[in-house]
Protein backbone atom coordinates (compact mmCIF):
# COMPACT_ATOMS: atom_id res chain seq x y z
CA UNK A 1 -22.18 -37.55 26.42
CA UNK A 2 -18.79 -39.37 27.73
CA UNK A 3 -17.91 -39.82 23.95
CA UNK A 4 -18.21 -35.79 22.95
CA UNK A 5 -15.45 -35.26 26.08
CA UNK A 6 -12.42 -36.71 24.30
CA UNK A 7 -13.36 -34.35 20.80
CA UNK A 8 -13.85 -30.82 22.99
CA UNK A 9 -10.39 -31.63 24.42
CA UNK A 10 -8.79 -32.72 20.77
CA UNK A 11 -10.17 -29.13 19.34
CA UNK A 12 -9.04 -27.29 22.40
CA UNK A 13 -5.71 -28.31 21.99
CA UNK A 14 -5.65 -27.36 18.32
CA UNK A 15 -6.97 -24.27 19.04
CA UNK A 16 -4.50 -23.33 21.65
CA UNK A 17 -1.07 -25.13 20.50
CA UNK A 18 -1.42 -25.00 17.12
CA UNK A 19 0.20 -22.82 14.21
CA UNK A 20 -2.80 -19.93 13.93
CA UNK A 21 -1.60 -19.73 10.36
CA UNK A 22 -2.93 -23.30 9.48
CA UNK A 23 -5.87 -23.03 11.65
CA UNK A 24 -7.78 -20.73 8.78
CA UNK A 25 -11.69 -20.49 10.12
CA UNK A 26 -10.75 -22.28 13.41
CA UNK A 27 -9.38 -18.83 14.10
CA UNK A 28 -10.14 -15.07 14.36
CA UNK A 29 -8.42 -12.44 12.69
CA UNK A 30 -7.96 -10.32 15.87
CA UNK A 31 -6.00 -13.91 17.38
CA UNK A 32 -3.91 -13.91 13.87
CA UNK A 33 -0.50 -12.21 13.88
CA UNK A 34 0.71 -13.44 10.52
CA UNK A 35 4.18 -11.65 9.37
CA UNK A 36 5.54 -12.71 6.06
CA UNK A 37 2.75 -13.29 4.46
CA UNK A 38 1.13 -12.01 1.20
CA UNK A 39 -1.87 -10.39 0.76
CA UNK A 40 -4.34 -11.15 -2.10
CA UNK A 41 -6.66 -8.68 -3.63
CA UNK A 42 -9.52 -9.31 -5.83
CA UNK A 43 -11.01 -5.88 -7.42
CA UNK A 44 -14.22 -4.57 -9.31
CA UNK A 45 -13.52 -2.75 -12.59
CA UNK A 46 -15.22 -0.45 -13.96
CA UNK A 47 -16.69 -0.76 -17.91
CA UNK A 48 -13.90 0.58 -19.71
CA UNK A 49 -10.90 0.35 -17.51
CA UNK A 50 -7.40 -0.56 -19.14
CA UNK A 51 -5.19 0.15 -16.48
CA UNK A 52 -5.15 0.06 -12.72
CA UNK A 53 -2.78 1.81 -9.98
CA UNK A 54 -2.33 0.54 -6.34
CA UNK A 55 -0.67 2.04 -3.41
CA UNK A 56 -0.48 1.73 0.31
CA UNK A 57 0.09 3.66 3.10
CA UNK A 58 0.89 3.29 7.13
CA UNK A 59 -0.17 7.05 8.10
CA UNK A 60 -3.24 7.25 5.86
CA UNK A 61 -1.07 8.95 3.43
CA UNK A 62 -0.47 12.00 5.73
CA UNK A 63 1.63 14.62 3.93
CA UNK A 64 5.55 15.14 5.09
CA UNK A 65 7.03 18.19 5.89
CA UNK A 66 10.53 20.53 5.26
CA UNK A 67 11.89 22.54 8.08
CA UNK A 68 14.93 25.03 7.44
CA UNK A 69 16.76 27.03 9.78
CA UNK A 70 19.21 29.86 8.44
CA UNK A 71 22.57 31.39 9.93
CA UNK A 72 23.68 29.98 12.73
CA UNK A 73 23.35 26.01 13.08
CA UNK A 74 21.45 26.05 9.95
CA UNK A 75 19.55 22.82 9.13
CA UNK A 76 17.56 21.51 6.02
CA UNK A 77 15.39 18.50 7.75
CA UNK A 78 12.58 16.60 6.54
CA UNK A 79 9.91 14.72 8.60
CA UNK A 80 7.84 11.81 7.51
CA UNK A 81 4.29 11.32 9.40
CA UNK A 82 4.63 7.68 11.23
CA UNK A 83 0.87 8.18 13.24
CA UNK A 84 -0.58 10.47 16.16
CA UNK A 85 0.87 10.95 19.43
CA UNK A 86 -1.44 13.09 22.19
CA UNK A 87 -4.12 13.20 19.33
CA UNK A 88 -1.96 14.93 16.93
CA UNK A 89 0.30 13.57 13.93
CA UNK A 90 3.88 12.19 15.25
CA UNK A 91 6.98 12.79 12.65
CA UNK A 92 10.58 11.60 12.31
CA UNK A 93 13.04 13.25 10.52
CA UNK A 94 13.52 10.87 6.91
CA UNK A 95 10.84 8.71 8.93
CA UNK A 96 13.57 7.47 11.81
CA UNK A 97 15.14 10.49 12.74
CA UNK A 98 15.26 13.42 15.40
CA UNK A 99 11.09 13.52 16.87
CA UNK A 100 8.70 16.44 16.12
CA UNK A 101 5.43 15.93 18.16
CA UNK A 102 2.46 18.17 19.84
CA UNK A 103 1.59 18.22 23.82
CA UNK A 104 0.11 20.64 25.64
CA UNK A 105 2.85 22.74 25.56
CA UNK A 106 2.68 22.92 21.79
CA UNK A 107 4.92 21.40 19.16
CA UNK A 108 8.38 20.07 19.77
CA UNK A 109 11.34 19.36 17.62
CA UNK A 110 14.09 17.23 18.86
CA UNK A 111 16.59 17.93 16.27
CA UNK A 112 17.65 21.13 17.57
CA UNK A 113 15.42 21.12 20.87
CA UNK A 114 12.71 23.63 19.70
CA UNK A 115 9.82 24.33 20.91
CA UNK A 116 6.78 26.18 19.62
CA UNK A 117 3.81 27.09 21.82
CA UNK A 118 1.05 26.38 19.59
CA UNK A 119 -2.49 24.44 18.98
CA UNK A 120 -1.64 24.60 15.24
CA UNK A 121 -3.16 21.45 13.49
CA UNK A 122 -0.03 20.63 11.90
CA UNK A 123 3.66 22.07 12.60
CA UNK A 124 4.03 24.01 9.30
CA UNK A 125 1.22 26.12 10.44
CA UNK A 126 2.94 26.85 14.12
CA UNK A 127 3.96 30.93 14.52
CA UNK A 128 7.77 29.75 14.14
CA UNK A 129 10.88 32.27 15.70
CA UNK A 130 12.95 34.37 12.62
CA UNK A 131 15.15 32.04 10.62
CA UNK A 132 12.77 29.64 10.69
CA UNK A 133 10.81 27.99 7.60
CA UNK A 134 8.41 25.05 7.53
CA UNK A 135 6.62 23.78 4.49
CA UNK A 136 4.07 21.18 3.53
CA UNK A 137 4.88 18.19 1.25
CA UNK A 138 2.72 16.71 -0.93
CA UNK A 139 5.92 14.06 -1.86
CA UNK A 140 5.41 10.04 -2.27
CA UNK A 141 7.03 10.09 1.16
CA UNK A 142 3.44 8.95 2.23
CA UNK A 143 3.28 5.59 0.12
CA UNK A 144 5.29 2.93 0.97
CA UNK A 145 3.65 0.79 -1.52
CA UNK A 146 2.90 1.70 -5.48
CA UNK A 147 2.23 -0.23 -8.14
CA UNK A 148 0.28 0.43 -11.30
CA UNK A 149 -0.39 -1.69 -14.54
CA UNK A 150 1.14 0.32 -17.74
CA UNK A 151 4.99 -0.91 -15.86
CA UNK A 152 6.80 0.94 -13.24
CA UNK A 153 9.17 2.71 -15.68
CA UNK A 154 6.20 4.03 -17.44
CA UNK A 155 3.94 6.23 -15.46
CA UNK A 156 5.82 9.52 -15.21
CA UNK A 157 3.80 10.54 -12.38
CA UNK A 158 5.07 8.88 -9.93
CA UNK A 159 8.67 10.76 -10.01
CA UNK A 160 11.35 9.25 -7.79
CA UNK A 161 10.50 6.18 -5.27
CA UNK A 162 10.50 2.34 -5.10
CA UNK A 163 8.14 0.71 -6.95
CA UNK A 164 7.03 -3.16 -7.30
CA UNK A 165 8.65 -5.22 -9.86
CA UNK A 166 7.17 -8.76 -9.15
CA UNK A 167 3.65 -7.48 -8.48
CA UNK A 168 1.35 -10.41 -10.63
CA UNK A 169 -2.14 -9.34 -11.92
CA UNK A 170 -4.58 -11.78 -13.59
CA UNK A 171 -7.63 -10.78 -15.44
CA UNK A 172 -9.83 -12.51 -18.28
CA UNK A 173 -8.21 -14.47 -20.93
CA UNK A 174 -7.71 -12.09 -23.76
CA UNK A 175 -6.32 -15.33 -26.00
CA UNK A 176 -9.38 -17.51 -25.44
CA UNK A 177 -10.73 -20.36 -28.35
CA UNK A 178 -14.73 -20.06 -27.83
CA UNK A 179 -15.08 -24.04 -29.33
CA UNK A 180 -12.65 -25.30 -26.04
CA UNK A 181 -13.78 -22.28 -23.87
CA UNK A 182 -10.75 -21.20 -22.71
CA UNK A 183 -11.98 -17.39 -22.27
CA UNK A 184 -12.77 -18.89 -18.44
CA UNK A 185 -9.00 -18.89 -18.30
CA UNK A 186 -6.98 -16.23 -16.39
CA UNK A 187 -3.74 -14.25 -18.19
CA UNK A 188 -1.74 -13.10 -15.92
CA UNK A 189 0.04 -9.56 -16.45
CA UNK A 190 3.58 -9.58 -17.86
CA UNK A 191 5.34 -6.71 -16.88
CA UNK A 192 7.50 -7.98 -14.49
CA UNK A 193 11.12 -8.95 -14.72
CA UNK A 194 10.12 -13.01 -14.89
CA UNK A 195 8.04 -12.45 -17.78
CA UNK A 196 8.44 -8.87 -19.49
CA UNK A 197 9.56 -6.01 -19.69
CA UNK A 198 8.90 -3.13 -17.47
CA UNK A 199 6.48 -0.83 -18.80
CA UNK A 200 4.78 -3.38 -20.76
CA UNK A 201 1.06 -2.00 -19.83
CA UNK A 202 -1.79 -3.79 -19.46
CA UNK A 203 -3.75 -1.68 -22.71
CA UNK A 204 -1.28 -3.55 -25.02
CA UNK A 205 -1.91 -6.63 -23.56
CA UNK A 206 -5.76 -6.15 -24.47
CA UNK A 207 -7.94 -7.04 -27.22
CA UNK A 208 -8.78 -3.77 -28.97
CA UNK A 209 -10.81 -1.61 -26.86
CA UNK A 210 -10.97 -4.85 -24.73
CA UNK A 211 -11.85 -5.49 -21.03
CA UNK A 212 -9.74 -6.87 -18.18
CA UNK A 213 -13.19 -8.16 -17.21
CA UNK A 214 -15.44 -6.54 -14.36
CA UNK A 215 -12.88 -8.36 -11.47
CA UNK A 216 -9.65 -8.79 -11.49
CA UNK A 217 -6.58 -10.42 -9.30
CA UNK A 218 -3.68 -8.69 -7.44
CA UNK A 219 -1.04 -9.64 -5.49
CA UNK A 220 1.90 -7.80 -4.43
CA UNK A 221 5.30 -9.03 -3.68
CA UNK A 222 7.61 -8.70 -1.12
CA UNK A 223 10.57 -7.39 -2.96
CA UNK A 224 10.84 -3.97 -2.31
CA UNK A 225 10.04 -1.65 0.15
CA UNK A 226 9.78 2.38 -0.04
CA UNK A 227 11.92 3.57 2.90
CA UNK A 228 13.79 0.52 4.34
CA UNK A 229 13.82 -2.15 1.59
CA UNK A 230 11.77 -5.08 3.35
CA UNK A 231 7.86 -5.22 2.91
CA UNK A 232 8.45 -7.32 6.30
CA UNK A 233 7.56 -4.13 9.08
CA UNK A 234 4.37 -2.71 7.73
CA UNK A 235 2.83 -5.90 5.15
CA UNK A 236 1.19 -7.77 7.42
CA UNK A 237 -2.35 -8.25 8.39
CA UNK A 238 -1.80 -7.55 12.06
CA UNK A 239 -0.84 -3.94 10.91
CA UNK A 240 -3.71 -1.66 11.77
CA UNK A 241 -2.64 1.38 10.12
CA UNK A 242 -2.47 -0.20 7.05
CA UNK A 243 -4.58 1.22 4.21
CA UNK A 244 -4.78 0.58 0.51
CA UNK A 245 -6.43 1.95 -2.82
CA UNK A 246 -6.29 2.22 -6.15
CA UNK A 247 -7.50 3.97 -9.12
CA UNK A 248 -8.87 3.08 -12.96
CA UNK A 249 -7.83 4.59 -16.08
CA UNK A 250 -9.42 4.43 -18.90
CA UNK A 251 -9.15 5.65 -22.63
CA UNK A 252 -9.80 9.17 -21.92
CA UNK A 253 -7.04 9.01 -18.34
CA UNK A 254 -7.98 8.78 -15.07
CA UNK A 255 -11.11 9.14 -13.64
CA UNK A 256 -12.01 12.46 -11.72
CA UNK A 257 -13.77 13.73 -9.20
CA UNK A 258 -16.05 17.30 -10.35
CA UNK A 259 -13.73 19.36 -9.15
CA UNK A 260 -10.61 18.11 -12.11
CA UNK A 261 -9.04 16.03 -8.83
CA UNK A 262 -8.04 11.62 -9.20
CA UNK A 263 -10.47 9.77 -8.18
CA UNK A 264 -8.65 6.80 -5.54
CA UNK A 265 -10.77 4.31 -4.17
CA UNK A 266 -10.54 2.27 -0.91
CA UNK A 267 -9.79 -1.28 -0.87
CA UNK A 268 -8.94 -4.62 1.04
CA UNK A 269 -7.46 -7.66 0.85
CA UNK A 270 -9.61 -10.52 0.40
CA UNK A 271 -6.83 -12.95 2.01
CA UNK A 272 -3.57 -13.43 3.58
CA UNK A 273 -1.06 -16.09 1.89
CA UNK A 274 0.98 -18.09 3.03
CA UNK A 275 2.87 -17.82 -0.15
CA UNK A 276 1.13 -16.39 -3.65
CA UNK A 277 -1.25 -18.21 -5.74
CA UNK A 278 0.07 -19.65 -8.59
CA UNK A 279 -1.34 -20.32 -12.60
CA UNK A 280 -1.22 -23.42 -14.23
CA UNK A 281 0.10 -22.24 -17.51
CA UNK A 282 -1.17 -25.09 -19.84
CA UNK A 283 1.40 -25.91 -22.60
């Protein structure tokens, strides 16, 4: 028993001075506050898939909203949803701005030190005073990560934003020799600035009416960010708030829910990097 003394101290020690981002399993996640990091997602596909979209969100992609006031001290403002305060949604005007949150006094809006006495679920619903006009937006305001396979210059749905030029994907070898089985190989997207052109999508990097394979690889980078230009205050796996999902297409668009409405689909990183992982491109 006198020998096992020595190792419980030698693993305490590790466990309590040492980096927790080289500890891996000697670790939990809730002990983990990694910044800087990257996370890496591996994802199912569907049969028939050719292209995939990804996006993120820190307010569980809560709509923003527009409030005008007319004639006197007229203002055109826009708040961005940033999480709940006093069980309600919290805003900032352009998501740093002037406050607009509920207490039990109803909603208040710093900007011009309003206040509306009202339960309303969100403040474009409140009973506002004459000259007064609040609307919902359904804007990308709610993302602040978006990424999808045909190349961020071509999906035209996306409209105005910041979208990820060094994002990597890998999927099955669409180049593979059966007599040196190289289909086990990976390919790795190009539609990045390193090794494409934007827009280059992954259909025309297919074999016709090919398959990325049922699972594939992504990993975002940490180039760009939606609202401030760093990925470094919400892209982190300490971030609670943080949500991600994604959505297929396939020949016939995207897929849909009964109702005619895009089907997204919830997902998680599988790890956090220290930096990305890397192919061996043979030559």
């Amino acid at each position: 028993m006198k020998n096992l003394v020595p190792m419980m101290l030698v693993v305490f020690c590790l466990t309590a001075t040492g980096d927790p981002a080289k500890l891996g399993s000697l670790t939990r996640d809730s002990d983990v506050v990694i910044e800087g990091l990257f996370p890496v997602f591996q994802i199912w596909v569907p049969n028939g898939v050719t292209e995939v979209q990804i996006r993120a969100s820190v307010n569980n992609f809560q709509n923003s909203f527009r409030l005008v006031k007319t004639g006197v001290a007229a203002f055109d403002l826009t708040y961005r949803c940033l999480g709940t305060r006093n069980g309600k949604n919290y805003y900032k005007v352009d998501g740093s701005g002037p406050e607009c949150y509920w207490d039990p006094n109803g909603w208040f809006f710093s900007a011009n030190e309003l206040r509306v006495a009202s339960n309303a679920e969100f403040p474009w619903l409140c009973p506002f005073p004459a000259g007064y006009t609040a609307t919902e937006l359904d804007t990308d305001d709610k993302f602040v990560y978006r990424w999808c396979s045909t190349g961020q210059d071509a999906d035209a749905g996306w409209g105005t934003g910041v979208a990820d030029g060094s994002a990597e994907l890998f999927f099955a070898n669409q180049n593979g020799i059966a007599t040196n089985k190289s289909h086990q190989r990976l390919q790795r997207w190009l539609g990045n600035t390193a090794d494409g052109p934007l827009g280059t999508a992954m259909t025309a990097q297919l074999q016709p009416a090919g398959t990325p394979g049922h699972f594939i690889i992504f990993q975002p980078s940490r180039a760009t960010h939606l609202l401030t230009g760093v990925h470094g205050d919400w892209m982190r796996q300490s971030n609670k708030y943080l949500q991600w999902v994604c959505q297929f297409e396939t020949a016939a668009g995207w897929e849909l829910h009964p109702d005619g409405t895009q089907v997204w689909n919830a997902i998680r990183p599988i790890e956090w990097r220290g930096e990305r992982l890397t192919l061996l491109q043979p030559k």
